[in-house]
N, C-alpha and C. Protein backbone atom coordinates (compact mmCIF):
# COMPACT_ATOMS: atom_id res chain seq x y z
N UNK A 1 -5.29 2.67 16.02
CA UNK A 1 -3.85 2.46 15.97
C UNK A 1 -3.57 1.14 15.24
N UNK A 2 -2.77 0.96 14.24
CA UNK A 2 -1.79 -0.14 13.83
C UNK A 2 -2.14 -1.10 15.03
N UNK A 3 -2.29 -2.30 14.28
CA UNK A 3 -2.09 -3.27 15.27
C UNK A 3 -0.59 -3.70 15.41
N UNK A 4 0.03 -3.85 14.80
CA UNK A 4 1.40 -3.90 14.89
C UNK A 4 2.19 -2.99 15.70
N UNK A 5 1.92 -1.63 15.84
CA UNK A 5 2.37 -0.80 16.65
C UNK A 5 1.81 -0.78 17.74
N UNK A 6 0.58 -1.12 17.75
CA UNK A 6 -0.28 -1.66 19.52
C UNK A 6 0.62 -2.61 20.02
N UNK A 7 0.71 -3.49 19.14
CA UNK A 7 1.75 -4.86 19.71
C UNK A 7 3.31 -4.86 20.20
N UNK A 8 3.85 -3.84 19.24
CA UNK A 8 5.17 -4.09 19.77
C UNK A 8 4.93 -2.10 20.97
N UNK A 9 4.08 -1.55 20.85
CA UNK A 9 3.98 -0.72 21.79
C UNK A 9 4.02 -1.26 23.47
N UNK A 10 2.99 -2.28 23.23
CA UNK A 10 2.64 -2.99 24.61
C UNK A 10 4.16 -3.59 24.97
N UNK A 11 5.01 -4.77 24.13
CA UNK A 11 5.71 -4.94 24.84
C UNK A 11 6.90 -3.93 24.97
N UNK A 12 7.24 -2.11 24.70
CA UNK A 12 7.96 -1.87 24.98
C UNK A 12 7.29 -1.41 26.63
N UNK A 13 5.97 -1.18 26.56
CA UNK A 13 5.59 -1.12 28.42
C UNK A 13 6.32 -1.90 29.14
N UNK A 14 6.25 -2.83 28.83
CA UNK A 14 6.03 -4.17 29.59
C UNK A 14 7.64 -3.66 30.13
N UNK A 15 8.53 -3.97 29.10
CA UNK A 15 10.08 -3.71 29.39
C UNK A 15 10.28 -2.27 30.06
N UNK A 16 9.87 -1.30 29.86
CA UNK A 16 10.08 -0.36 30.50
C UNK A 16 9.68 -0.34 32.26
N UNK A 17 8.78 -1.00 31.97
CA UNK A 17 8.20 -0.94 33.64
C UNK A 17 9.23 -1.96 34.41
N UNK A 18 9.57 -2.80 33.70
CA UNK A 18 10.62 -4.32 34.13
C UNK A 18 11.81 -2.93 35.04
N UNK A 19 12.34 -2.00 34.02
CA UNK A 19 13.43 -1.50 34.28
C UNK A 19 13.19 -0.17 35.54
N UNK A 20 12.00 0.73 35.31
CA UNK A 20 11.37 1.77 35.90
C UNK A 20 10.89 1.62 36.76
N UNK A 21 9.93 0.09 36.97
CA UNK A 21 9.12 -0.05 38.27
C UNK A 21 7.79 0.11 37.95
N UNK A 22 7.46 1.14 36.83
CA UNK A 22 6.12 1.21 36.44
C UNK A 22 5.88 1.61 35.13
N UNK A 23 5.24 0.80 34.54
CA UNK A 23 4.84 1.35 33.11
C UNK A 23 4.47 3.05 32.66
N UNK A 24 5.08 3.18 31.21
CA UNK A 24 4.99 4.69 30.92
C UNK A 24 3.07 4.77 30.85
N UNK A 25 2.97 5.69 30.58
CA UNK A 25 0.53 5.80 30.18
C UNK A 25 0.45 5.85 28.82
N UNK A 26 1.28 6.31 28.22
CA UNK A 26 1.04 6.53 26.77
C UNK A 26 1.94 6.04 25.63
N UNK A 27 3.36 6.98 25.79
CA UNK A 27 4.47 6.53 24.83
C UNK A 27 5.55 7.66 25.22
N UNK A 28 6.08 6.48 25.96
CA UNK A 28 7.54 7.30 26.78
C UNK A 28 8.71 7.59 25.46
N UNK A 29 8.65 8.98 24.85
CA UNK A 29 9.52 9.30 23.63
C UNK A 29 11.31 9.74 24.10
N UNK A 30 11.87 8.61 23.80
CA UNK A 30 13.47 8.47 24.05
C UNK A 30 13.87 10.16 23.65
N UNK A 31 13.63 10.99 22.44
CA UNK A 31 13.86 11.71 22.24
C UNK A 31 13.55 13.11 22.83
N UNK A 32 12.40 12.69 22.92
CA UNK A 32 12.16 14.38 24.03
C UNK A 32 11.58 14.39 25.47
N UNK A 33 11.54 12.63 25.46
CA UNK A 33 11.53 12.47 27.61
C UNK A 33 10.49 12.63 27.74
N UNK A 34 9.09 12.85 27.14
CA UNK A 34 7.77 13.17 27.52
C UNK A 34 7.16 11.95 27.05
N UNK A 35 5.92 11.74 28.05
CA UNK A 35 5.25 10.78 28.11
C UNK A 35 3.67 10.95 27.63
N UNK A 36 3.56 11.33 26.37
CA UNK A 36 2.65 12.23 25.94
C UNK A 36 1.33 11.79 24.90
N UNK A 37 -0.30 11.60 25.03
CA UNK A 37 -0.71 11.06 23.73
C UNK A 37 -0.65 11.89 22.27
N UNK A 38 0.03 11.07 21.24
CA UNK A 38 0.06 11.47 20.31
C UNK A 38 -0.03 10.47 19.37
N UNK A 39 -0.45 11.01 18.35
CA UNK A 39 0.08 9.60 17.06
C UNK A 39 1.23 8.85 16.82
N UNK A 40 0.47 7.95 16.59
CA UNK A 40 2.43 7.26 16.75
C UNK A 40 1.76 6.55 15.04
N UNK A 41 3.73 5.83 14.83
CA UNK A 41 3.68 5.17 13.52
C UNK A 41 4.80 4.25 13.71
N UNK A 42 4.78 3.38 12.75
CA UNK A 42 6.29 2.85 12.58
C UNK A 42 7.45 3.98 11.80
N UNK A 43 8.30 3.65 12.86
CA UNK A 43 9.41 3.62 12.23
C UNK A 43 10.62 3.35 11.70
N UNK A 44 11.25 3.26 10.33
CA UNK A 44 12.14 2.56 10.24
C UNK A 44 13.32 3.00 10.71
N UNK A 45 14.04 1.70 11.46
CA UNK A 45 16.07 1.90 11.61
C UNK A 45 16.42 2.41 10.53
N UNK A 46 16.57 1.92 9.46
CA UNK A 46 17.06 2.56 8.09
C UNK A 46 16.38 2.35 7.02
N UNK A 47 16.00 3.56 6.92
CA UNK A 47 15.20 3.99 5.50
C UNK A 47 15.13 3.08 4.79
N UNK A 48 13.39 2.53 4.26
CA UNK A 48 12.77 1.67 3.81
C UNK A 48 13.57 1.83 2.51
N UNK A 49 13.78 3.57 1.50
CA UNK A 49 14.21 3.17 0.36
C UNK A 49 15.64 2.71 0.15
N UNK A 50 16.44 2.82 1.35
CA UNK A 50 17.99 2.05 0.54
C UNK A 50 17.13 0.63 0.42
N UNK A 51 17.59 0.26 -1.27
CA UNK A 51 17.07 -1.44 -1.47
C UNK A 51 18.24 -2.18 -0.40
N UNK A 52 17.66 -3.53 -0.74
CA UNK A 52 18.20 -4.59 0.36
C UNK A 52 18.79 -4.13 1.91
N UNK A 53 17.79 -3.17 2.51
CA UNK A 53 18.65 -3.15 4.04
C UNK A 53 17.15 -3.49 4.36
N UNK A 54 17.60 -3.72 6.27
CA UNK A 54 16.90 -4.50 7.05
C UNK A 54 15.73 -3.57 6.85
N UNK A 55 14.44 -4.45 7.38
CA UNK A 55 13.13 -3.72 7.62
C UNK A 55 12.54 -3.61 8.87
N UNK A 56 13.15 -3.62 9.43
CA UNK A 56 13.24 -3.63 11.15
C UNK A 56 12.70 -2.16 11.28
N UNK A 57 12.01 -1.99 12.29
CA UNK A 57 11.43 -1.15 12.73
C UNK A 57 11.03 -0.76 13.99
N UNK A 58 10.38 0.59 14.14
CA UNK A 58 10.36 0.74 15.60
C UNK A 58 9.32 1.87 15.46
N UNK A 59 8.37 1.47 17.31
CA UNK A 59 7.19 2.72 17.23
C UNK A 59 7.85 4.56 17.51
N UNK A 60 7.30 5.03 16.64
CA UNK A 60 7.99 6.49 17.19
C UNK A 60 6.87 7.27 16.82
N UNK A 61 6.92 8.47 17.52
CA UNK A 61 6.18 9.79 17.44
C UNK A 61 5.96 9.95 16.24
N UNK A 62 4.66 10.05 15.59
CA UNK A 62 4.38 11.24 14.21
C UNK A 62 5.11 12.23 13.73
N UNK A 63 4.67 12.85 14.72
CA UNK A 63 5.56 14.76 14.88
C UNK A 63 6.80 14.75 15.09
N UNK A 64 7.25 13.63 15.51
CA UNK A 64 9.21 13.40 15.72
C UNK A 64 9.64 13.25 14.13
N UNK A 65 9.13 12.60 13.38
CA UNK A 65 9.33 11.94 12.11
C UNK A 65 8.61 11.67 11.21
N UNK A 66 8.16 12.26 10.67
CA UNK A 66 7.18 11.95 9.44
C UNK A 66 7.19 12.64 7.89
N UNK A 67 8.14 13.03 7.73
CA UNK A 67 8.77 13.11 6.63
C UNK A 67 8.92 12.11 5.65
């Protein structure tokens, strides 16, 4: 895995458990509620190709997005 996506993976645990009580096991997916191992990647808020927008990003599912 990305170390970058290990990294900001861990601290979305961290926050989730803050709010839940207990950390997700794998990668709790906002979109389809399952807590499931799969590949993950970055993904961008808004599309890397519009020039000059932010590059902010976020871990998400493979199979959710990879187009």
């Amino acid at each position: 895995m990305n170390p970058d996506v290990r990294k900001q993976l861990e601290y979305w645990r961290k926050d989730y458990a803050s709010v839940v009580g207990t950390p997700f096991e794998r990668f709790s997916c906002p979109i389809l509620g399952t807590d499931e191992d799969v590949p993950l990647q970055k993904g961008h808020i808004i599309n890397e190709a519009f020039r000059n927008s932010a590059r902010a990003w976020i871990v998400q599912r493979r199979d959710v997005d990879s187009f």
